[in-house]
N, C-alpha and C. Protein backbone atom coordinates (compact mmCIF):
# COMPACT_ATOMS: atom_id res chain seq x y z
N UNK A 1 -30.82 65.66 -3.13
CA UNK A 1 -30.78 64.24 -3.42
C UNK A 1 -31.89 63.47 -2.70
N UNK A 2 -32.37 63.89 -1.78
CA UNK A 2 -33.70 63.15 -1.03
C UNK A 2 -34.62 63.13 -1.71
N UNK A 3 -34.92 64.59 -2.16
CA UNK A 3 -35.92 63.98 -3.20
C UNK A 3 -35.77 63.02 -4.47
N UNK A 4 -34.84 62.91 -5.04
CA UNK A 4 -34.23 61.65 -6.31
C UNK A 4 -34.56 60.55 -5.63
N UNK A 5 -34.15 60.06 -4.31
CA UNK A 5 -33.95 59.04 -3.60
C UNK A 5 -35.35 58.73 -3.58
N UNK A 6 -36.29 59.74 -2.76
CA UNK A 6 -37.65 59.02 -3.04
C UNK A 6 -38.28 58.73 -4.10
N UNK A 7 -38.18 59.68 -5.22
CA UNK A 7 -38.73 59.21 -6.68
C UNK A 7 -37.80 57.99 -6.79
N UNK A 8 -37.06 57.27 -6.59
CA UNK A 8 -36.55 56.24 -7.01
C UNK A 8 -37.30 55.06 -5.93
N UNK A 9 -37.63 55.42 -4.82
CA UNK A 9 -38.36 54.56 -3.93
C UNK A 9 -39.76 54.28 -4.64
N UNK A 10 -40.25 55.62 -5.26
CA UNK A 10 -41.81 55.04 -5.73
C UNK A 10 -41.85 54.42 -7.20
N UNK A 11 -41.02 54.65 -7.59
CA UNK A 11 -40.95 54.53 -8.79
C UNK A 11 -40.69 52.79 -9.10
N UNK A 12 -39.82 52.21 -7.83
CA UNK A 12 -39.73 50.65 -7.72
C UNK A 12 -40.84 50.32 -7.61
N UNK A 13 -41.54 51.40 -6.40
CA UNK A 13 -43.19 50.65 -6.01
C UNK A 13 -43.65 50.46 -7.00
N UNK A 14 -43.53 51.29 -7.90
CA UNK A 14 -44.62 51.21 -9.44
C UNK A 14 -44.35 50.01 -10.29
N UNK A 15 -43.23 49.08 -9.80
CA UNK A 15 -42.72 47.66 -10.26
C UNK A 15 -41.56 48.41 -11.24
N UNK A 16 -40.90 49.67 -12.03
CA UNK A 16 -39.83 49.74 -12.68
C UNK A 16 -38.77 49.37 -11.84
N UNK A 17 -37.37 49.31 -12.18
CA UNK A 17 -35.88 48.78 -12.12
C UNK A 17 -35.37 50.31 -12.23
N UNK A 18 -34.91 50.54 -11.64
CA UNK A 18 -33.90 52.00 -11.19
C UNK A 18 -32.50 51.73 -11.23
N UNK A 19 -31.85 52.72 -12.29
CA UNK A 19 -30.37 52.82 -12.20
C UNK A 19 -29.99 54.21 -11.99
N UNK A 20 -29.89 54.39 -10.83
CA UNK A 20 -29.91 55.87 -10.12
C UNK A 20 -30.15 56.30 -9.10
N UNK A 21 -30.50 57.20 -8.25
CA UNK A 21 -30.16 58.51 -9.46
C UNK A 21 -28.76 59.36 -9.36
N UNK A 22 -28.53 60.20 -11.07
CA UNK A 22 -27.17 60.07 -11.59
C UNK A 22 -27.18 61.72 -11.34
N UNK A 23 -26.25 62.11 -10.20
CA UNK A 23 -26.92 64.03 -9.95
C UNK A 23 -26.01 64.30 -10.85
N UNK A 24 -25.10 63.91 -12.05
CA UNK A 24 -24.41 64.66 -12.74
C UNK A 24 -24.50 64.35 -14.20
N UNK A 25 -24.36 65.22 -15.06
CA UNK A 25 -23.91 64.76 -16.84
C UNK A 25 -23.05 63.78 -16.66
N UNK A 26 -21.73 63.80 -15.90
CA UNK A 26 -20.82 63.00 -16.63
C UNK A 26 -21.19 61.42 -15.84
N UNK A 27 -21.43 61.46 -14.90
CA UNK A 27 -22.50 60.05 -14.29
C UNK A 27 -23.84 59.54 -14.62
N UNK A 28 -24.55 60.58 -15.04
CA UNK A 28 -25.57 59.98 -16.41
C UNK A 28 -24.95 59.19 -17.71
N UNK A 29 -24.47 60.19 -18.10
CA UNK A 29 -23.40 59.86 -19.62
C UNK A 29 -22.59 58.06 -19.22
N UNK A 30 -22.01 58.12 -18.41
CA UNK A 30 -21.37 56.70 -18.14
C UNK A 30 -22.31 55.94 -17.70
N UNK A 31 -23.75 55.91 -17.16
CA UNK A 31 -24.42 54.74 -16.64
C UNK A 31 -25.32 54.58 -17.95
N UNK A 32 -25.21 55.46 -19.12
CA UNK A 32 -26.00 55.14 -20.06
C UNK A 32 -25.18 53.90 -21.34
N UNK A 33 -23.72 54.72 -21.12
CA UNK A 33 -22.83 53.78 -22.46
C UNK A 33 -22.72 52.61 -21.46
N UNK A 34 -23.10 52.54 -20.30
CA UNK A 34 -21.98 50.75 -19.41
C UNK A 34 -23.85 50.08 -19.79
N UNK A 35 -25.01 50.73 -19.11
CA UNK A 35 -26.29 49.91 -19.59
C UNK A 35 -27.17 50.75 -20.16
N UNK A 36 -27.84 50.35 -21.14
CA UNK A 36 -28.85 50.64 -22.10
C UNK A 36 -30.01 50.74 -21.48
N UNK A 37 -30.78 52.04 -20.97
CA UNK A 37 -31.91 52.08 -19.97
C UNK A 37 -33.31 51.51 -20.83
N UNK A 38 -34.31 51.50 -20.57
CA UNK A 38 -35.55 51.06 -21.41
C UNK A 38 -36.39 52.48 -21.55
N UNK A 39 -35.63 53.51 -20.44
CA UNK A 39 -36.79 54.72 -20.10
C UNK A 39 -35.36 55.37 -19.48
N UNK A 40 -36.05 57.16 -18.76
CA UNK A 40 -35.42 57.76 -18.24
C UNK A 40 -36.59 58.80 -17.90
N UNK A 41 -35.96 59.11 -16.57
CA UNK A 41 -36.67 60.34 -15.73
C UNK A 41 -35.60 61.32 -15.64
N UNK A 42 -35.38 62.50 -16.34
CA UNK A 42 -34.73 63.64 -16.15
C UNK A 42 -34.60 64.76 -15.14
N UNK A 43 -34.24 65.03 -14.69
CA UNK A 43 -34.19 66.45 -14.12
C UNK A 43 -33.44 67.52 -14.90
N UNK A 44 -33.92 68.31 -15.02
CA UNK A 44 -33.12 69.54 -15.80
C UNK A 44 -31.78 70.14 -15.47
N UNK A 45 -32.05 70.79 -14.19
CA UNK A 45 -30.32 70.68 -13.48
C UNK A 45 -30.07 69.45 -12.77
N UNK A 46 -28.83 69.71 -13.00
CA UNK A 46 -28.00 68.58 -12.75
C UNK A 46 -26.78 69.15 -11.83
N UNK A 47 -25.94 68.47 -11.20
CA UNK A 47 -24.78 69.24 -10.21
C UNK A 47 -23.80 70.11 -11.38
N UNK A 48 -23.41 69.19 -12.39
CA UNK A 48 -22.50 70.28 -13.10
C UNK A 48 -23.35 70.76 -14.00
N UNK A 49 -24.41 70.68 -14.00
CA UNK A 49 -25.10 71.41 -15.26
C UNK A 49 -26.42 71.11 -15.92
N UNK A 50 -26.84 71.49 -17.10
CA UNK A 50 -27.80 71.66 -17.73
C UNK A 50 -28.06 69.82 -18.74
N UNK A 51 -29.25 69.44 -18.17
CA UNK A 51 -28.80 67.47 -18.58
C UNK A 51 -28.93 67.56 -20.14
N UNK A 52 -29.01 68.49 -21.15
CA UNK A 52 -29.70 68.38 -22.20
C UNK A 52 -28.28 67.25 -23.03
N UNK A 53 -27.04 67.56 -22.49
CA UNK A 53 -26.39 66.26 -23.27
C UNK A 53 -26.79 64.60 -22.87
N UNK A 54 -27.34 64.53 -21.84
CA UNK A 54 -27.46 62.96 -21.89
C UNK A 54 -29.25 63.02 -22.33
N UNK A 55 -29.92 64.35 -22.54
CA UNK A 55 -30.89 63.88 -23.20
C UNK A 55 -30.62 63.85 -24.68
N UNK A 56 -29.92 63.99 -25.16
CA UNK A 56 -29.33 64.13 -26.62
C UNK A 56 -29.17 63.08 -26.90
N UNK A 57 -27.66 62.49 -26.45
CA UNK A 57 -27.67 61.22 -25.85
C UNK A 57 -28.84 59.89 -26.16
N UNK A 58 -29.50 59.78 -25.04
CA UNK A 58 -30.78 59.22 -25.16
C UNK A 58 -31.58 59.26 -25.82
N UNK A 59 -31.65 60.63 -26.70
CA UNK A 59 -32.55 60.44 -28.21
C UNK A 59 -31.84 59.98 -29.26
N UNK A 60 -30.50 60.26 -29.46
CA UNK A 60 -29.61 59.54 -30.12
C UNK A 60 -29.60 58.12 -30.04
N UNK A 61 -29.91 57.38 -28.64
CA UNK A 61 -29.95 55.90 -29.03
C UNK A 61 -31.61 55.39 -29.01
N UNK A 62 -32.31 56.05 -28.91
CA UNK A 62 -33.84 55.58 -29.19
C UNK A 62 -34.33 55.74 -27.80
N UNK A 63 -33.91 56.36 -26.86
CA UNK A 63 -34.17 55.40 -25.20
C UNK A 63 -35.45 56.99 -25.05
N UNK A 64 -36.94 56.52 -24.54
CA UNK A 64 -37.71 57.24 -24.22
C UNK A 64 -37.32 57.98 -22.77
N UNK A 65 -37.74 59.15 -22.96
CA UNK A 65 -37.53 60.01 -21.46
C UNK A 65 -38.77 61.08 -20.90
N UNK A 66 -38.68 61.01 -19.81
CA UNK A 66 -39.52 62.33 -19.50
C UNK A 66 -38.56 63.00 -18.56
N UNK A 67 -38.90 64.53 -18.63
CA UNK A 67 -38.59 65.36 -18.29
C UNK A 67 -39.33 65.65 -16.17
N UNK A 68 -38.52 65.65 -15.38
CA UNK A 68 -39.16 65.87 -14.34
C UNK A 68 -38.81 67.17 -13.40
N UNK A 69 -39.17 68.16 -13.73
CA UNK A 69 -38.31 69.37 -13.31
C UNK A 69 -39.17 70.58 -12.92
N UNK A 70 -38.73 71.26 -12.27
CA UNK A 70 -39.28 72.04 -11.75
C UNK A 70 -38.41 73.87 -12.35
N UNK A 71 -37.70 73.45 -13.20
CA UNK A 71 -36.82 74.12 -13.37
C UNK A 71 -36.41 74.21 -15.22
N UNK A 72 -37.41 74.86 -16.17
CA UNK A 72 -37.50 74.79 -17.52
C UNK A 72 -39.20 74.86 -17.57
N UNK A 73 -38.97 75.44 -18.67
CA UNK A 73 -40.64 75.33 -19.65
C UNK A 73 -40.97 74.21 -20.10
N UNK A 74 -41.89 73.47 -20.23
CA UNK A 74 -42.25 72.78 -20.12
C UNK A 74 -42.39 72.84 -22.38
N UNK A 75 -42.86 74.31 -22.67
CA UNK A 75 -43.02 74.35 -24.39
C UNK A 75 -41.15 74.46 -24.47
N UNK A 76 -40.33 74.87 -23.94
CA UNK A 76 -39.36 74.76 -24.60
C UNK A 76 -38.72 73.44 -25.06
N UNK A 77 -38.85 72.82 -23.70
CA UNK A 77 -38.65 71.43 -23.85
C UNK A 77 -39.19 70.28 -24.97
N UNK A 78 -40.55 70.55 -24.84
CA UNK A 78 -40.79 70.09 -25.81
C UNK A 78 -40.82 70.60 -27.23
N UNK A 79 -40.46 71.49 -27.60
CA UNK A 79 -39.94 72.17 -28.49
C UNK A 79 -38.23 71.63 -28.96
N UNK A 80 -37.64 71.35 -27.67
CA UNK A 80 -36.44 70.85 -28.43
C UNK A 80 -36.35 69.41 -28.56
N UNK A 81 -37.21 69.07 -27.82
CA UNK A 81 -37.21 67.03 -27.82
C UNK A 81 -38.33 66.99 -27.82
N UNK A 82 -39.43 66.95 -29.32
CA UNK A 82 -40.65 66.69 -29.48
C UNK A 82 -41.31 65.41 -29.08
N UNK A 83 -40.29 64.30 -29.22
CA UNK A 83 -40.97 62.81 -28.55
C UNK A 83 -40.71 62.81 -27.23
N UNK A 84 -39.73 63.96 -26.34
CA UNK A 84 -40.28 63.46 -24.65
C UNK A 84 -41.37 63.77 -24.22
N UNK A 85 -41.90 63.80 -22.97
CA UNK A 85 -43.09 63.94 -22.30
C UNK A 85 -42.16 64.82 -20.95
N UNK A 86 -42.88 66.05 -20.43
CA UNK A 86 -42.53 66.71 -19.51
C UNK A 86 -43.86 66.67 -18.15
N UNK A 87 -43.12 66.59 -16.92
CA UNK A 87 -43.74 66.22 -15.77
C UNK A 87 -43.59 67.33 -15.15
N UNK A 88 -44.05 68.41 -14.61
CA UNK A 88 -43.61 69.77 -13.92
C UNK A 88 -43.84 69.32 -12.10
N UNK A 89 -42.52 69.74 -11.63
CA UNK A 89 -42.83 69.59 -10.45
C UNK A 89 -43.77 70.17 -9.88
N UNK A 90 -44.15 70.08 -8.71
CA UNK A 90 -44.30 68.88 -7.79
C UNK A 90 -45.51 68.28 -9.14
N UNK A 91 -45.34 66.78 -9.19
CA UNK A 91 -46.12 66.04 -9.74
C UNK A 91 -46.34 64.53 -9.00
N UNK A 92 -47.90 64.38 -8.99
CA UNK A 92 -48.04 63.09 -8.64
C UNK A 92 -47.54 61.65 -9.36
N UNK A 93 -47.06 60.79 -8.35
CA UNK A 93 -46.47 59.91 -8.85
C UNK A 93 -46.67 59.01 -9.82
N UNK A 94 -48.62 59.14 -10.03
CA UNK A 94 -49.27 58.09 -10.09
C UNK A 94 -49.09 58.81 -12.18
N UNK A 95 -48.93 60.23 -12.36
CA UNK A 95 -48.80 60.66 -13.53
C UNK A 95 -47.31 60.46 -13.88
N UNK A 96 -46.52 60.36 -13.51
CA UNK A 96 -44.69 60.14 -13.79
C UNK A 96 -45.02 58.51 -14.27
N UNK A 97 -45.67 57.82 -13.60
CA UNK A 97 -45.73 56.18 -13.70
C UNK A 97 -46.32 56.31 -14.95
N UNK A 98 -47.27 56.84 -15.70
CA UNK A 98 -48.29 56.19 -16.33
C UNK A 98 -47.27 56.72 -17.93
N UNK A 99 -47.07 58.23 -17.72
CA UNK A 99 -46.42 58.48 -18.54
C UNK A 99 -45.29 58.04 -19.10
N UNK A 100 -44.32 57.30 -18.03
CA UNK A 100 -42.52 57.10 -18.45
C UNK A 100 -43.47 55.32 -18.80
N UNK A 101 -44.26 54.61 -18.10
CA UNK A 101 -44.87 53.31 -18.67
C UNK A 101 -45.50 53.39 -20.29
N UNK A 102 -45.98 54.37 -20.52
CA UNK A 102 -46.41 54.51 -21.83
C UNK A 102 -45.18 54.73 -22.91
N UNK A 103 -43.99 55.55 -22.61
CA UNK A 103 -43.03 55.93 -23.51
C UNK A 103 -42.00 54.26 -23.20
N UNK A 104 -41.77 53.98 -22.13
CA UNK A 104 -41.49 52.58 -22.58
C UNK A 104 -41.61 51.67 -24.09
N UNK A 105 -43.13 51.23 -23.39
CA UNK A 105 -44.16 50.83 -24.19
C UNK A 105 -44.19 50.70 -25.78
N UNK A 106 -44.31 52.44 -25.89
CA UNK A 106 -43.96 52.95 -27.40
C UNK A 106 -42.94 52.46 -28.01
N UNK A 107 -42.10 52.44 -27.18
CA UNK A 107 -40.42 51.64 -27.47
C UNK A 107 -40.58 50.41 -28.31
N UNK A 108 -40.97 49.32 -27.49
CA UNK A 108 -40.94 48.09 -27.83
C UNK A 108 -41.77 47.71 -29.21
């Protein structure tokens, strides 16, 4: 969790709004139906598991995501969710910003 905690520290620096971070499916899943995110930063595991339901989820309601993991292929992923963008750990911050700012973006 320290590391979540700091990606959520730089990630304010970068001027985004953070609702997180959610170490589980079923605490992703509920902070997504109570607020409607604009973006999402993933991690692949999760405490109970594999996040691909709240990325389902999130492609189901339009909400852009990237993938931030150190833990998955990077072609599978995008192979199963062709509109996310995948970040392979360790990654600089300054590429997580530009990327999850652009899939925003695309949004609107």
């Amino acid at each position: 969790m320290i590391i979540a905690f700091d990606l959520v520290d730089r990630l304010e620096d970068c001027g985004f709004t953070v609702d997180g971070p959610h170490p589980s499916i079923v605490r992703a899943l509920a902070a997504i139906e109570t607020r409607v995110p604009d973006g999402a930063v993933l991690d692949v595991q999760l405490t109970d598991g594999v996040v691909f339901p709240v990325a389902d989820r999130l492609r189901d309601m339009a909400v852009p995501f990237v993938f931030h993991s150190g833990h998955a292929s990077p072609e599978e992923l995008q192979e199963r969710y062709p509109r996310a963008d995948v970040c392979t750990k360790p990654c600089p911050i300054g590429t997580l910003e530009s990327r999850l700012q652009k899939l925003v973006v695309s949004r609107k």
